[in-house]
Structures are given as structure tokens and as C-alpha cells.
Protein backbone atom coordinates (compact mmCIF):
# COMPACT_ATOMS: atom_id res chain seq x y z
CA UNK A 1 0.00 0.00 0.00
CA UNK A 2 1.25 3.53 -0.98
CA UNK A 3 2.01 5.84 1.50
CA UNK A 4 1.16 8.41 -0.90
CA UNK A 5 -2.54 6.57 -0.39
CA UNK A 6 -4.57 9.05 1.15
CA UNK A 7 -8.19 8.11 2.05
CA UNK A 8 -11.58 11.15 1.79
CA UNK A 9 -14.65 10.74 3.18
CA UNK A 10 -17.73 11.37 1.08
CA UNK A 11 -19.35 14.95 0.94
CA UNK A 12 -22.75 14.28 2.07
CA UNK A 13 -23.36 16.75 4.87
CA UNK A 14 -26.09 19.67 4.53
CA UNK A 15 -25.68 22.94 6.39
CA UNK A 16 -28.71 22.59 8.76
CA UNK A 17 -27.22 19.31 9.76
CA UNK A 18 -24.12 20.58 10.56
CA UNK A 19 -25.22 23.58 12.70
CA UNK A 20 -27.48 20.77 15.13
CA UNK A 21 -24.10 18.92 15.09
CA UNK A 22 -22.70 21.81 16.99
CA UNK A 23 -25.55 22.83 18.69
CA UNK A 24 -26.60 19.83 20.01
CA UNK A 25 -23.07 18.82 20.93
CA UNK A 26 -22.52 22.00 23.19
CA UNK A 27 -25.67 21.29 24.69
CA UNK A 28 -25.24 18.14 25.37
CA UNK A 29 -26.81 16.76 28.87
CA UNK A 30 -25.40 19.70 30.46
CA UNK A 31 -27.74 22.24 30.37
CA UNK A 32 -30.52 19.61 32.31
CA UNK A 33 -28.14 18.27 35.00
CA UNK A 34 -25.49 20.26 35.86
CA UNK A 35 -27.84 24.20 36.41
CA UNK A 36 -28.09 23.59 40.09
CA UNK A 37 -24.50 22.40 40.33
CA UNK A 38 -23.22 25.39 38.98
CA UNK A 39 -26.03 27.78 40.53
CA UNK A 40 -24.49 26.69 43.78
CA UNK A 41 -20.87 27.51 42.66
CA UNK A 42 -22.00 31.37 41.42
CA UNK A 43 -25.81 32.44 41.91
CA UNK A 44 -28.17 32.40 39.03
CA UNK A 45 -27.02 35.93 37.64
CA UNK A 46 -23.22 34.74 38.31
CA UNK A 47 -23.67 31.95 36.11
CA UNK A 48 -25.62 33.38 33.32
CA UNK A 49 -23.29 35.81 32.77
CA UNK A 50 -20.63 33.26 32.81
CA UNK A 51 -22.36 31.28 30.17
CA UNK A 52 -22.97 34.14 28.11
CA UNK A 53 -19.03 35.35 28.34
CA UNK A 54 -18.03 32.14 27.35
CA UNK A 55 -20.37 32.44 24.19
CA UNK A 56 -18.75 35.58 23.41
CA UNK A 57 -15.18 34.31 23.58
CA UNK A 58 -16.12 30.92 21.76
CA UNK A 59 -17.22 33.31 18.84
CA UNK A 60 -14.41 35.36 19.07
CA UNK A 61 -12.18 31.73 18.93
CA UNK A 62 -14.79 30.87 15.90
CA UNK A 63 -13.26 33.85 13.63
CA UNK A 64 -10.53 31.95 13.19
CA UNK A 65 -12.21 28.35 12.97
CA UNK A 66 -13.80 29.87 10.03
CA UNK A 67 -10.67 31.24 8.45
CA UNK A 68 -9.34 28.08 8.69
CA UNK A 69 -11.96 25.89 7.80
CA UNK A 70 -12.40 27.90 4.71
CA UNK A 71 -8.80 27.88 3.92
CA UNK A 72 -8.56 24.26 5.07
CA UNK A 73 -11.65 22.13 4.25
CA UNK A 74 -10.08 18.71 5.51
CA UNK A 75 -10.98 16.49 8.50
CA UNK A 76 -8.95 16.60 12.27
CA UNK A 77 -9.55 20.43 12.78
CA UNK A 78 -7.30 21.21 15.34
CA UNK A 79 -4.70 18.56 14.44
CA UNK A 80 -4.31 19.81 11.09
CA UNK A 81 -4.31 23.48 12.21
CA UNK A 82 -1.09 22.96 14.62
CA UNK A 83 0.38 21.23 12.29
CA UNK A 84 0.16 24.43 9.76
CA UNK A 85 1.25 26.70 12.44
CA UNK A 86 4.06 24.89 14.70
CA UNK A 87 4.81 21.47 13.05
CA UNK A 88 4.43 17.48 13.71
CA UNK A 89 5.17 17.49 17.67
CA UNK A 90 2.37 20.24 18.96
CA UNK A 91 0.00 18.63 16.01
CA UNK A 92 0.28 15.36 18.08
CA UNK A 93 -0.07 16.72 21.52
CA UNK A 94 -3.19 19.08 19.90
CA UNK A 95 -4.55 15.94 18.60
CA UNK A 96 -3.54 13.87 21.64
CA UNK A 97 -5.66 16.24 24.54
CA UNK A 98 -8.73 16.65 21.86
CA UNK A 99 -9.30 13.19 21.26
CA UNK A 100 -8.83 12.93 25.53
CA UNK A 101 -12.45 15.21 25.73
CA UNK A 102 -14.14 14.04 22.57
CA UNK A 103 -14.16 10.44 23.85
CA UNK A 104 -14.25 11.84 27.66
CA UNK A 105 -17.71 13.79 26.28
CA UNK A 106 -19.36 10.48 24.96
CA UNK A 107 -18.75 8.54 27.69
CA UNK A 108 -20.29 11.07 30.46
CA UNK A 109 -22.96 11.87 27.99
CA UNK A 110 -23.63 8.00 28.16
CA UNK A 111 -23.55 7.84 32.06
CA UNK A 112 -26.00 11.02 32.10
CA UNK A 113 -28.71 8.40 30.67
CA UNK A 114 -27.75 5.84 33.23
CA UNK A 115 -28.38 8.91 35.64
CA UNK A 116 -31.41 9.86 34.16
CA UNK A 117 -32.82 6.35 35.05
CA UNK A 118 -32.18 6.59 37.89
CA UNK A 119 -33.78 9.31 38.40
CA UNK A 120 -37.29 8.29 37.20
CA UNK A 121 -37.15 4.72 38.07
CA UNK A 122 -35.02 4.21 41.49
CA UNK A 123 -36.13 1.32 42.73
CA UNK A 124 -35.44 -1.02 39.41
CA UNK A 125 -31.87 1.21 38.56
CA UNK A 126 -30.90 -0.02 42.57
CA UNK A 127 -31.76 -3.49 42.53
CA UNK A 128 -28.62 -4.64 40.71
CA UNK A 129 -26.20 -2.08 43.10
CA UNK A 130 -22.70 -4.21 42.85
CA UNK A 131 -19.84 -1.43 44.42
CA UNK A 132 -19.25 2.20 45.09
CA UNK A 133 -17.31 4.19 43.56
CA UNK A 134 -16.07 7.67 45.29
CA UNK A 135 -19.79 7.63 47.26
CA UNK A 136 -21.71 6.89 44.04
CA UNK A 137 -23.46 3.50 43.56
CA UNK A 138 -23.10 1.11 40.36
CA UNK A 139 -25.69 -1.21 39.14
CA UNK A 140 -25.57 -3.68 36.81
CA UNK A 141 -28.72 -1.81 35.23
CA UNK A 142 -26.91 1.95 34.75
CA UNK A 143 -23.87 0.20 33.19
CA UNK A 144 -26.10 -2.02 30.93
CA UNK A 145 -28.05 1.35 29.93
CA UNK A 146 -24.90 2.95 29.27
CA UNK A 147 -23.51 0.32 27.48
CA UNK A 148 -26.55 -0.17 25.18
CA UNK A 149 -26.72 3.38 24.01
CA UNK A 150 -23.23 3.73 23.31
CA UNK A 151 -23.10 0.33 21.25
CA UNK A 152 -26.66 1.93 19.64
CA UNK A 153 -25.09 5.42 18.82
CA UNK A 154 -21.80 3.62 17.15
CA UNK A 155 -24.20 1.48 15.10
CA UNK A 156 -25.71 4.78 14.27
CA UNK A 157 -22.85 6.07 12.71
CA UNK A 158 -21.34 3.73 10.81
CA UNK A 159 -24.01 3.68 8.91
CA UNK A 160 -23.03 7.36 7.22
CA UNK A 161 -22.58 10.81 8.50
CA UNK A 162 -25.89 12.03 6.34
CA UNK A 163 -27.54 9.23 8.46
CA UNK A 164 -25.58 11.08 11.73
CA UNK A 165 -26.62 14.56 10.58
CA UNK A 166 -30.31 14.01 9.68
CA UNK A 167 -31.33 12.28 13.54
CA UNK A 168 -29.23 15.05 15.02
CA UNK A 169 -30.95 17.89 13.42
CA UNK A 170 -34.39 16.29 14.57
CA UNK A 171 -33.42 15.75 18.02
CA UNK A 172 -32.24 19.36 17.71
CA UNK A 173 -35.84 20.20 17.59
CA UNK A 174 -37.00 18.30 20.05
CA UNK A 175 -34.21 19.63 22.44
CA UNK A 176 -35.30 23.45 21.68
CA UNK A 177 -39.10 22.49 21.79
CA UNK A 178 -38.65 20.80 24.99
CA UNK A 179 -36.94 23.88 26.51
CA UNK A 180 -39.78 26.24 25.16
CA UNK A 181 -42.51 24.01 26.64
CA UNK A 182 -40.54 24.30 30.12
CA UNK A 183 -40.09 28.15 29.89
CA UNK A 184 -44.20 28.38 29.11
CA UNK A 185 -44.76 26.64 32.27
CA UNK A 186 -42.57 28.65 34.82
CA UNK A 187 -44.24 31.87 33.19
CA UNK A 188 -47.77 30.59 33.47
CA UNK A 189 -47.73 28.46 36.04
CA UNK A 190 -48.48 29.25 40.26
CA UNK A 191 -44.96 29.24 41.85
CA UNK A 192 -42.10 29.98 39.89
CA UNK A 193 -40.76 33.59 40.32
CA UNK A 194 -38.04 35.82 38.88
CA UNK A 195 -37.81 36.96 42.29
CA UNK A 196 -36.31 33.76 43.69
CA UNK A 197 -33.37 34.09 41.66
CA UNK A 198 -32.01 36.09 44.47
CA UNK A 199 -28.80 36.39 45.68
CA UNK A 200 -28.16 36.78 42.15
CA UNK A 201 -24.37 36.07 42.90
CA UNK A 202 -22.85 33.64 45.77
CA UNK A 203 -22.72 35.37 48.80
CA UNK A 204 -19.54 33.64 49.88
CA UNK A 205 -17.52 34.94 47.50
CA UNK A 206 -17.42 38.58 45.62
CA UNK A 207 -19.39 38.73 42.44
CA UNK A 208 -16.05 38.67 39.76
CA UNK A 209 -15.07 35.13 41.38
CA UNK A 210 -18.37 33.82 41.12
CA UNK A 211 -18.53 34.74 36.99
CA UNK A 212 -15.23 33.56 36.26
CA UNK A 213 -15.75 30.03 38.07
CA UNK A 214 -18.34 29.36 35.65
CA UNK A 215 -16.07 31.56 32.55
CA UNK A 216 -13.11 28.84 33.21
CA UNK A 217 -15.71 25.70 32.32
CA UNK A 218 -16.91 27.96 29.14
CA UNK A 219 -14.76 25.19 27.16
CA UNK A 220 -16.16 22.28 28.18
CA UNK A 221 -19.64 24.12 28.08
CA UNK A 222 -19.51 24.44 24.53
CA UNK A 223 -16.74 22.12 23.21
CA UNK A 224 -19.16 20.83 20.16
CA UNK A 225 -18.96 23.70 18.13
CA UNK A 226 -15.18 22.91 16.96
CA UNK A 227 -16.85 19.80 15.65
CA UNK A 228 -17.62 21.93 12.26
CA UNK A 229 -14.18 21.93 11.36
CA UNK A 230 -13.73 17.96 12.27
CA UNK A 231 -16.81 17.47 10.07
CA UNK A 232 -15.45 19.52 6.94
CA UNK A 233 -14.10 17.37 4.46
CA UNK A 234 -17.90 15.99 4.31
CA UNK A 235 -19.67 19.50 3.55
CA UNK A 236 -22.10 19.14 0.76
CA UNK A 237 -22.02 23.43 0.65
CA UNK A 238 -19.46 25.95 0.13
CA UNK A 239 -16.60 25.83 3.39
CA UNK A 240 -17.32 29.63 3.85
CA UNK A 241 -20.47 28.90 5.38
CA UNK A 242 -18.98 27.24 8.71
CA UNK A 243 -18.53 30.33 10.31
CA UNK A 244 -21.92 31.74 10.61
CA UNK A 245 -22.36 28.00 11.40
CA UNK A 246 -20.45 28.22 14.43
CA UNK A 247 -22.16 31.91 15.12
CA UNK A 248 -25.32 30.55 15.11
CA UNK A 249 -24.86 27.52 16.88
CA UNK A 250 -22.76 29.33 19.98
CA UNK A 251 -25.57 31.76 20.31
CA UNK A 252 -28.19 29.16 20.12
CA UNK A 253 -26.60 27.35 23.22
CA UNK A 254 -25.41 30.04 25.01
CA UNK A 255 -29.07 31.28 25.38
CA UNK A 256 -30.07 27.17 25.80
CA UNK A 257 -27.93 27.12 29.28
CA UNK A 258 -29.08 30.77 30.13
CA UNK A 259 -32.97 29.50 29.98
CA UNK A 260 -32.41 26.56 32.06
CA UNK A 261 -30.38 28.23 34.62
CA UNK A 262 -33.02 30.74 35.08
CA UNK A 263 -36.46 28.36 34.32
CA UNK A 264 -34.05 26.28 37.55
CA UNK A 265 -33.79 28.90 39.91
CA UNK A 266 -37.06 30.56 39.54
CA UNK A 267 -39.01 27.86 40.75
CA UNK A 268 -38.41 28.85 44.76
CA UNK A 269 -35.70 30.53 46.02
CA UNK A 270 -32.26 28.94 44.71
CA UNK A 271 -30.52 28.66 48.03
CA UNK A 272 -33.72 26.73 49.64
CA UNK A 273 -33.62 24.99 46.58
CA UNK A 274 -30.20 23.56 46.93
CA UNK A 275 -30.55 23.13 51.03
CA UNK A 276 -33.54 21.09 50.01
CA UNK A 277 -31.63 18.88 47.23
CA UNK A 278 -28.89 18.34 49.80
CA UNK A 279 -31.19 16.90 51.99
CA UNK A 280 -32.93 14.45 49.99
CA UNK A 281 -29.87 13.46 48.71
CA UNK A 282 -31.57 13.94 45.19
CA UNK A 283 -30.01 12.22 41.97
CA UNK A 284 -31.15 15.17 39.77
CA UNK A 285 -31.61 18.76 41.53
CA UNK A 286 -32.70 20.42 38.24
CA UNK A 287 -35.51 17.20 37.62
CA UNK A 288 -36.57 18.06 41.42
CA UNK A 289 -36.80 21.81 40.51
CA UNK A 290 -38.91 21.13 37.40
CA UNK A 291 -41.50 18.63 38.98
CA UNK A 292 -41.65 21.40 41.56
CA UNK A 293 -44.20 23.61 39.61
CA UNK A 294 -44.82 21.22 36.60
CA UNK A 295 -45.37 17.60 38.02
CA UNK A 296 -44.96 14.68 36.50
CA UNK A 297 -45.31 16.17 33.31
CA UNK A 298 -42.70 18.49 33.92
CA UNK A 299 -40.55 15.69 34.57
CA UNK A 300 -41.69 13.57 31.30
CA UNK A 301 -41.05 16.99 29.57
CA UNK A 302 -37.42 17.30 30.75
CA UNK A 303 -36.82 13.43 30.26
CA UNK A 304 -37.84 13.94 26.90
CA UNK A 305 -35.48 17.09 26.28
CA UNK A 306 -32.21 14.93 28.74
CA UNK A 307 -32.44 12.49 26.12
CA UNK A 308 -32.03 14.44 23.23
CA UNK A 309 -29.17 16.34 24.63
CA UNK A 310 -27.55 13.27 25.43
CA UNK A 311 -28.28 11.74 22.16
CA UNK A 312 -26.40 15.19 19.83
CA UNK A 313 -23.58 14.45 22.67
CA UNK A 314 -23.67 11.39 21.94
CA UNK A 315 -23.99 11.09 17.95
CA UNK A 316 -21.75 14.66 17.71
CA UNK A 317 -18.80 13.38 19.25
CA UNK A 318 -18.99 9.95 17.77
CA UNK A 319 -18.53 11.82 14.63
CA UNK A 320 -15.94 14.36 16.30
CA UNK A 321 -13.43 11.64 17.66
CA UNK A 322 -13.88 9.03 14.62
CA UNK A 323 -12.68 12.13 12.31
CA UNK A 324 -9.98 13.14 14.07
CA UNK A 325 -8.31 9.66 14.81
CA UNK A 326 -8.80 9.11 11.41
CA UNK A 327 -7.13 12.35 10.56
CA UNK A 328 -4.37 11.28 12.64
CA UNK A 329 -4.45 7.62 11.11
CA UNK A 330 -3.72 9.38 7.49
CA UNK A 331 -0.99 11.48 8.99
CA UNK A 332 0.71 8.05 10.30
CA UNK A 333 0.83 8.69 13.78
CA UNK A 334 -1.98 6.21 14.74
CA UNK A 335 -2.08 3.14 13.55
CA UNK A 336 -2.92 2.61 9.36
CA UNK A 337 -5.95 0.67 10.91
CA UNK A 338 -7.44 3.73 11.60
CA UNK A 339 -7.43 5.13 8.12
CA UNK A 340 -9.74 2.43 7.02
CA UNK A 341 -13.20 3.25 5.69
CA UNK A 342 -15.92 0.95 6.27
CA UNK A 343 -16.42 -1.01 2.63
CA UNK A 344 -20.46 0.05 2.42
CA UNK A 345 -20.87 3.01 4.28
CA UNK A 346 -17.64 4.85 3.57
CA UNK A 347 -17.19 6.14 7.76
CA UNK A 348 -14.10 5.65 9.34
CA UNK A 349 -15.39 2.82 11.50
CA UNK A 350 -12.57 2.09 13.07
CA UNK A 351 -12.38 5.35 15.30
CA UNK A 352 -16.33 4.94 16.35
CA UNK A 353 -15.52 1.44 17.38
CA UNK A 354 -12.07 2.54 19.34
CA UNK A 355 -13.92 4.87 20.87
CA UNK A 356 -17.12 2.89 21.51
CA UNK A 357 -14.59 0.13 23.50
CA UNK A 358 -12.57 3.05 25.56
CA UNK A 359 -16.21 4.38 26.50
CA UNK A 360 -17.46 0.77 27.58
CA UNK A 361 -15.09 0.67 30.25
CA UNK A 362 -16.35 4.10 31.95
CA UNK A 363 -19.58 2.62 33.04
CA UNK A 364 -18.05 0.20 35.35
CA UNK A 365 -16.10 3.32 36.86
CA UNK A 366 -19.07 5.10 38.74
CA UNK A 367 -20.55 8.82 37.33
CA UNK A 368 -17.92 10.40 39.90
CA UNK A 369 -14.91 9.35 39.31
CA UNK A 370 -15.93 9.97 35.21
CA UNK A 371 -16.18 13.29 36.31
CA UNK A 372 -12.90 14.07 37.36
CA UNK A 373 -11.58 12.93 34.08
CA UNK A 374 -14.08 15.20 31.91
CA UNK A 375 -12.89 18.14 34.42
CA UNK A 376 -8.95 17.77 32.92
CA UNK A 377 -10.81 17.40 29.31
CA UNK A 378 -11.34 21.03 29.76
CA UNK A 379 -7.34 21.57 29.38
CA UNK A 380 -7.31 19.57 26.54
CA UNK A 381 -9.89 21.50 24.80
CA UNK A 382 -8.42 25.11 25.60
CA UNK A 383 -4.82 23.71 24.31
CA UNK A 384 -6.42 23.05 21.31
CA UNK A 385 -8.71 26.55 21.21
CA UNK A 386 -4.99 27.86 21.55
CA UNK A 387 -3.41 26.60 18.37
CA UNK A 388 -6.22 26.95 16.49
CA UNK A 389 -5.94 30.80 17.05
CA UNK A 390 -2.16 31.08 17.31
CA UNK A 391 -2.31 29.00 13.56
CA UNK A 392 -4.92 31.52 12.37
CA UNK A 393 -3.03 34.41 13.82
CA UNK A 394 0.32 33.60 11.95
CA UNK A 395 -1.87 34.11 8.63
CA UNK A 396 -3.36 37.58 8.97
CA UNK A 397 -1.10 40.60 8.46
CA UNK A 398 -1.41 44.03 10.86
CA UNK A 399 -0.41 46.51 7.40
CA UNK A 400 1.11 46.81 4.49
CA UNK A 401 4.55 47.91 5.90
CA UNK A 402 5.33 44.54 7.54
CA UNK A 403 8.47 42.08 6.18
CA UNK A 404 8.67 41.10 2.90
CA UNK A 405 8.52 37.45 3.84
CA UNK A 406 4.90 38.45 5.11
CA UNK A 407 3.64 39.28 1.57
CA UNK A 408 1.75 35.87 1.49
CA UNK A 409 -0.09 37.03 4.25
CA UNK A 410 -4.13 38.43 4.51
CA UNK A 411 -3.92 42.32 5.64
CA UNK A 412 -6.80 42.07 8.01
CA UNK A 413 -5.86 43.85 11.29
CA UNK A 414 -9.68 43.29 12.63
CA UNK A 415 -9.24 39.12 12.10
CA UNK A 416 -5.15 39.40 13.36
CA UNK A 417 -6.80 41.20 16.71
CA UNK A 418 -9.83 38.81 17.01
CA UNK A 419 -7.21 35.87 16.59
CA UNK A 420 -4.99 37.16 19.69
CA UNK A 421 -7.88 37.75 21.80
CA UNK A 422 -8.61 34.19 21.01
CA UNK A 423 -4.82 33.61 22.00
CA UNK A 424 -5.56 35.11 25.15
CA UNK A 425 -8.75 33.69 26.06
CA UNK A 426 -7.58 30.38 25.50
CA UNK A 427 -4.81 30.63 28.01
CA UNK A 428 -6.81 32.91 30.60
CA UNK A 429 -8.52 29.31 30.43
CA UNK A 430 -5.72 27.48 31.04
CA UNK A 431 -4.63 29.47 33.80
CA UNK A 432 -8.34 29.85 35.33
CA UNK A 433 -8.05 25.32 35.49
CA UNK A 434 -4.77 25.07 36.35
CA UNK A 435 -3.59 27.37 38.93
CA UNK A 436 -4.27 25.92 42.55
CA UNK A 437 -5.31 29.18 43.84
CA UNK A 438 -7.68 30.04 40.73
CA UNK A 439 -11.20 29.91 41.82
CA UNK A 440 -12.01 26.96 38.82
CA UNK A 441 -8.77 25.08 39.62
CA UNK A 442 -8.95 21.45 38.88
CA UNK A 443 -9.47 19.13 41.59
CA UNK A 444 -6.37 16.86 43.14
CA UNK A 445 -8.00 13.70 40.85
CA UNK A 446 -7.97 15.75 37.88
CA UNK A 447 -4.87 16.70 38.47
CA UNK A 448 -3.46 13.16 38.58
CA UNK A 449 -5.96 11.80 35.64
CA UNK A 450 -4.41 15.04 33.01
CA UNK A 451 -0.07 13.50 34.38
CA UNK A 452 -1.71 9.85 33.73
CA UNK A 453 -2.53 11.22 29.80
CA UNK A 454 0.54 13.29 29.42
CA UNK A 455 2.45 10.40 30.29
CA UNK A 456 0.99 7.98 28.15
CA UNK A 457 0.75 10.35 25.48
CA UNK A 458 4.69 10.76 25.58
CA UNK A 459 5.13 6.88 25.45
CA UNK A 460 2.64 7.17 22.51
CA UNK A 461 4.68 9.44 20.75
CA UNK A 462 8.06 8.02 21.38
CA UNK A 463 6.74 4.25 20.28
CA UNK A 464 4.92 6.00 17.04
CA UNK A 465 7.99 9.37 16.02
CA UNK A 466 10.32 7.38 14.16
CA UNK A 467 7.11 6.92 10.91
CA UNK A 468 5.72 10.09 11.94
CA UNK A 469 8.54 11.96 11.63
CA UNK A 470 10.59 10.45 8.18
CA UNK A 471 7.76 11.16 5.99
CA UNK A 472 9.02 14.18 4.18
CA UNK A 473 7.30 17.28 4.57
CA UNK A 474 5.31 17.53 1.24
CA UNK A 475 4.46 14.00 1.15
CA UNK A 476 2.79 15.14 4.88
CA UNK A 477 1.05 18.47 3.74
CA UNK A 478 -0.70 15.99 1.43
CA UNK A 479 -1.52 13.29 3.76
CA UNK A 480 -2.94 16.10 6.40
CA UNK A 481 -4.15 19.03 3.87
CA UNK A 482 -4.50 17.29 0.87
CA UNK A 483 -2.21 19.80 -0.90
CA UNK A 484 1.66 19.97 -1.10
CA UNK A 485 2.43 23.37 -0.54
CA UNK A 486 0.85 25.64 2.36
């Protein structure tokens, strides 16, 4: 087999799809189980405004997604970008952290179902209780739930990314619908008040800690709309499109997570709220909240709109980590196995199955201790928000009076800006998770999970360089970029 062989995947993805990709990826099961988490971390004000900061800096990171993406329609997004802008080694270790929280994201959204039944039907999730796991309980019936709908969602999409983007953009619908019918009820229904969403900021700590506590998690909050540029060697529409894609599909979910933080903490005052979940040990504060002023209807309502959030985290980051392994797999620093495409349906099949086996094994691992992981994914996920930028930042020129050498460049002093706020965001990120004393700092186990990865990732590397790193640097451009000169 050629090395010069270099495998595409089949253009079959419409706009519309694409956008409920992203949206329904950043959504994700977040927005239904984690608002009274974070409510307690920063008031209901504190994290709104968090939320909607993030948005803002996610679409300031998007300018140059969509420079790049137009410049660079291929698969592996942020893989291929490093590699433009600083080479093979930070291309690896971009590619290494990314496909850390893609596969991280499938296998929590999978345990949020398991959750989700247990919410709504104790009694049969607890009869098969085996061992506990950093206080949470595992039953043979979460991990089988788990296990069934990420075996499901691989089937899914193997079967072809038009197959992928058509269900997504449907439970996309559903997902908005369901939030809709849950905003109608707090307004017209006895109980809920905009009034109980005070202290609008934690009152143990001053009002800038409590928004950037929730500003530091803005990249795991939306990590799903960088799956447009993993998705882009399968547009069926002009690559100049993605960035209002990612415009629209930031602002969609930024104002997603703002309605169910506030729909959550209007429905009696937040801090009797969470007293009142703390006591009742309860599975699922923001399913207690809803039931609240809704009933069981309210429940069935955000059941409905859980599992559609789950399933776009599910189905989008399937697609996300498949593409980018197999980005990696053509660039020979993964195995060649993961540069096959699947005879029928033309999907990389191998990455949805790698990552289907890596995600059985979470399951058996307790909700908890998953959580610690997905907390380092967050680093992983700003590293790779940084070299995106950085890459795009390299390619826009401030004037006309710069060095010769820059002649190849775009004058765009607006985009060159835009790009080095995006620098800076990126590692205000960084620094927000990974300084001790930063209010968002990472806990001790997240700590030790994010060495664990960086060590194996080296051992990677040094077992996989010596390929990786003969292949001459044309032959590579084509493998990566499908195009010899950059």
C-alpha cells in the first residue's frame, strides 16, 4: 500500500445538519443536570453571565475556525491546524488532549442516561447495586443502559454521516421544543418567580469570582462547536459557510444554558432549593426543581429534552473523535488501521468502534470518578482553542509595511486582533483550570488523571515518532491538507 494513499470521506453533509451537530453537541446533557450544580458555585445571575461570556469568547475563537476551515476544508480540525502553524510534535499533543475530551464527552454523555434512570425509576436502577465508587453507587442496570446506548449510537454512525446529521438535526428540535414548553410553564404556572433568583451572585464569595468560576468551564460548556471543522471534508455546501455555522450555533446554546439556569432557579428561592436537594440526597436537583411547579409532566417533559441532549452528545462526538483519529491515522501517527473506511458506508469505523470500546469501560467506573476525568478534558480542549488561534493568527497581516517574507499574508488587522484575543482567552482558560489558587482550579483527581494522559501520550509518541517523523514534509502536507504546498 502507498504511503502516498490518502483516504476522503464522502461529501454528504447539509448545512442545517451541521449547525445541530454543533448545537446539540454543546448542549449536550449539560444544560438539564449540571444548572443547580453550577447555581451553587456562582448564583443564578453569576452563572448566566458566565455562560454568556463564554459564548462571546467561543465566537471570538470561531473567527478563526472559520478562516481556517475555509482555507482548510479537511478532516482533524485542530490537528491539522497545529500542524500548519508549529509542526508534527504540537500537532500530536493538539490531537492527543482533543481526542482525551471528545471520547471523555461520549462517555459522560452516556452515564447522564444511566443517571437519568435513575432518576425516574429508582427502585429497578438499585436493585442490581454491585460497588461504590467515590460515594456513588453502580448497578448492573446503569452500566447495561450505558452500554446499550453507546453500542446503539456507534451502530448509528457507521451507517453514514448524512444518516448522523439528519437524527441530530431532529433531536435538535425536540431539544429546543422541549426547553420552550418548560419556559411556558414557569411563566404561566403558580410558583415559579423571577424573584427567587435572588442572591443573584454567591454570597460567599465577591461577584467577579463567582462569573469567572463558571467563565473557566466555558470550554467544556460548549466544546461541540469545533466539531464543524472535524466534520469539513464531508460539507455538501461551500466551506465559507462554517462560520456563521459556528455563530449561530454558539448563540443558540449560550441562550439554551441561560434559559435553564433561570427556568431552575425561579421555581423557589435557589438557596432553599439547593438546602432542600442536599437533603434528599436527590439524583437530579434540576428534575426536582422542574416537577416542583410542573409535576410529572414536567418531569416527562425534561426526560424527553435529557435524552435528546444526550443523544447530539452522543452522535456529535462519535462523529468528532472518529474524524480526528482518522485524521491522525492518514498522517501516520496512529495506527494505518485507523485510516480504514468501512467497505459500504464509507465512515471511518474504526475510530467509532475505538472509541465505543474506551467508552465501555467508563460505566463500570461510577458517574464520579468519570467526572474528574471530563474536568482535565477542559485543558485539553483550551490547548487546542490555543493553536487553532495562534495558527490563524500567523496568517493575517497588521499593514502593508510589515516584512517582505509576510507578503503571502491576509492584511486584516480586525481578524489578526480577534485571533490574539482568542490567544488570550484560551490561556486565561488554562490558567483559570490550572492554577491551585484560581477559583475553577482542577481538583487533586484531575490533576493526577491530566499526568496519567501526558504520560501515556509521551510513550505514545516516542513508540509511534520514528514513521511520523521520516515522511518528508510535502508527502505530509498531502496526507494532512491534501495539498503539497501551504
Amino acid at each position: 500500500m502507498s504511503m502516498r494513499e490518502r483516504k476522503k470521506l464522502e461529501k454528504s453533509l447539509k448545512p442545517h445538519w451541521v449547525w445541530a451537530i454543533a448545537f446539540g453537541s454543546a448542549i449536550g446533557w449539560g444544560a438539564f443536570v449540571l444548572p443547580t450544580d453550577w447555581i451553587g458555585q456562582a448564583g443564578p445571575l453569576g452563572v448566566v453571565i458566565g455562560i454568556l461570556l463564554g459564548a462571546a469568547l467561543m465566537m471570538v475563537i470561531g473567527v478563526s475556525y472559520g478562516f481556517l476551515i475555509e482555507k482548510f476544508p479537511v478532516t482533524g480540525g485542530e490537528f491539522a491546524y497545529a500542524y500548519i502553524g508549529f509542526g508534527r510534535k504540537f500537532a500530536f499533543m493538539a490531537g492527543w488532549f482533543l481526542t482525551l475530551g471528545y471520547i471523555c464527552i461520549v462517555a459522560l454523555n452516556a452515564s447522564a442516561l444511566a443517571l437519568l434512570a435513575k432518576f425516574l425509576f429508582p427502585d429497578l436502577v438499585r436493585t442490581g447495586n454491585m460497588y461504590t465508587v467515590a460515594g456513588y453507587e453502580v448497578s448492573i442496570i446503569q452500566i447495561a443502559i450505558a452500554s446499550l446506548a453507546l453500542i446503539l449510537f456507534a451502530w448509528l454512525n457507521i451507517r453514514g454521516a448524512s444518516f448522523s446529521g439528519q437524527t441530530q438535526f431532529v433531536f435538535s428540535l425536540i431539544l429546543i421544543l422541549g426547553i420552550t414548553l418548560l419556559a411556558v410553564g414557569a411563566i404561566f404556572t403558580e410558583g415559579p418567580s423571577i424573584t427567587h433568583i435572588t442572591p443573584a451572585f454567591n454570597p460567599e464569595q465577591t461577584a467577579l469570582a463567582s462569573i469567572l468560576t463558571i467563565l473557566a468551564i466555558a470550554p467544556f460548556a460548549y466544546v461541540g462547536f469545533d466539531n464543524i471543522p472535524q466534520a469539513a471534508e464531508e460539507f455538501k455546501f461551500e466551506p465559507k459557510k462554517a462560520f456563521g455555522l459556528i455563530i449561530w450555533s454558539l448563540l443558540a446554546a449560550g441562550l439554551a444554558y441561560s434559559a435553564m439556569i433561570l427556568i431552575t432557579a425561579s421555581t423557589m428561592p435557589w438557596q432553599q432549593l439547593l438546602t432542600q436537594i442536599n437533603q434528599t440526597q436527590s439524583v437530579w436537583g434540576t428534575g426536582d426543581a422542574i416537577e416542583s411547579y410542573l409535576g410529572r409532566a414536567g418531569v416527562f417533559i425534561i426526560a424527553i429534552a435529557v435524552c435528546m441532549g444526550i443523544f447530539t452528545g452522543l452522535n456529535g462526538f462519535y462523529i468528532s473523535s472518529s474524524r480526528l483519529t482518522f485524521a491522525m491515522g492518514r498522517a501516520r501517527i496512529l495506527p494505518d488501521i485507523f485510516r480504514q473506511l468501512h467497505p459500504k458506508y464509507k465512515t471511518p469505523y474504526v475510530g467509532i468502534l475505538f472509541t465505543m470500546a474506551i467508552c465501555l469501560i467508563a460505566p463500570w467506573f461510577g458517574r464520579q470518578a468519570l467526572l474528574w476525568v471530563v474536568d482535565m478534558s477542559s485543558t485539553g480542549v483550551a490547548i487546542a482553542y490555543f493553536f487553532c488561534t495562534a495558527t490563524a493568527y500567523k496568517f493575517f497581516r497588521w499593514s502593508d509595511g510589515e516584512k517582505a517574507n509576510d507578503s503571502d499574508k491576509t492584511i486584516a488587522p480586525g481578524k489578526k486582533l480577534l485571533s490574539l484575543i482568542g490567544m488570550i482567552s484560551s490561556l486565561g482558560f488554562l490558567v483559570l483550570l490550572l492554577l491551585p489558587w484560581s477559583p475553577a482550579s482542577l481538583g487533586r483527581e484531575s490533576y493526577i488523571a491530566l499526568l496519567i494522559w501526558i504520560l501515556i501520550g509521551v510513550v505514545f509518541y516516542l513508540l509511534n515518532s520514528k514513521r511520523y517523523n521520516s515522511i518528508e514534509r510535502k508527502e505530509m502536507n498531502y496526507l494532512i491538507l491534501e495539498k503539497e504546498e501551504i
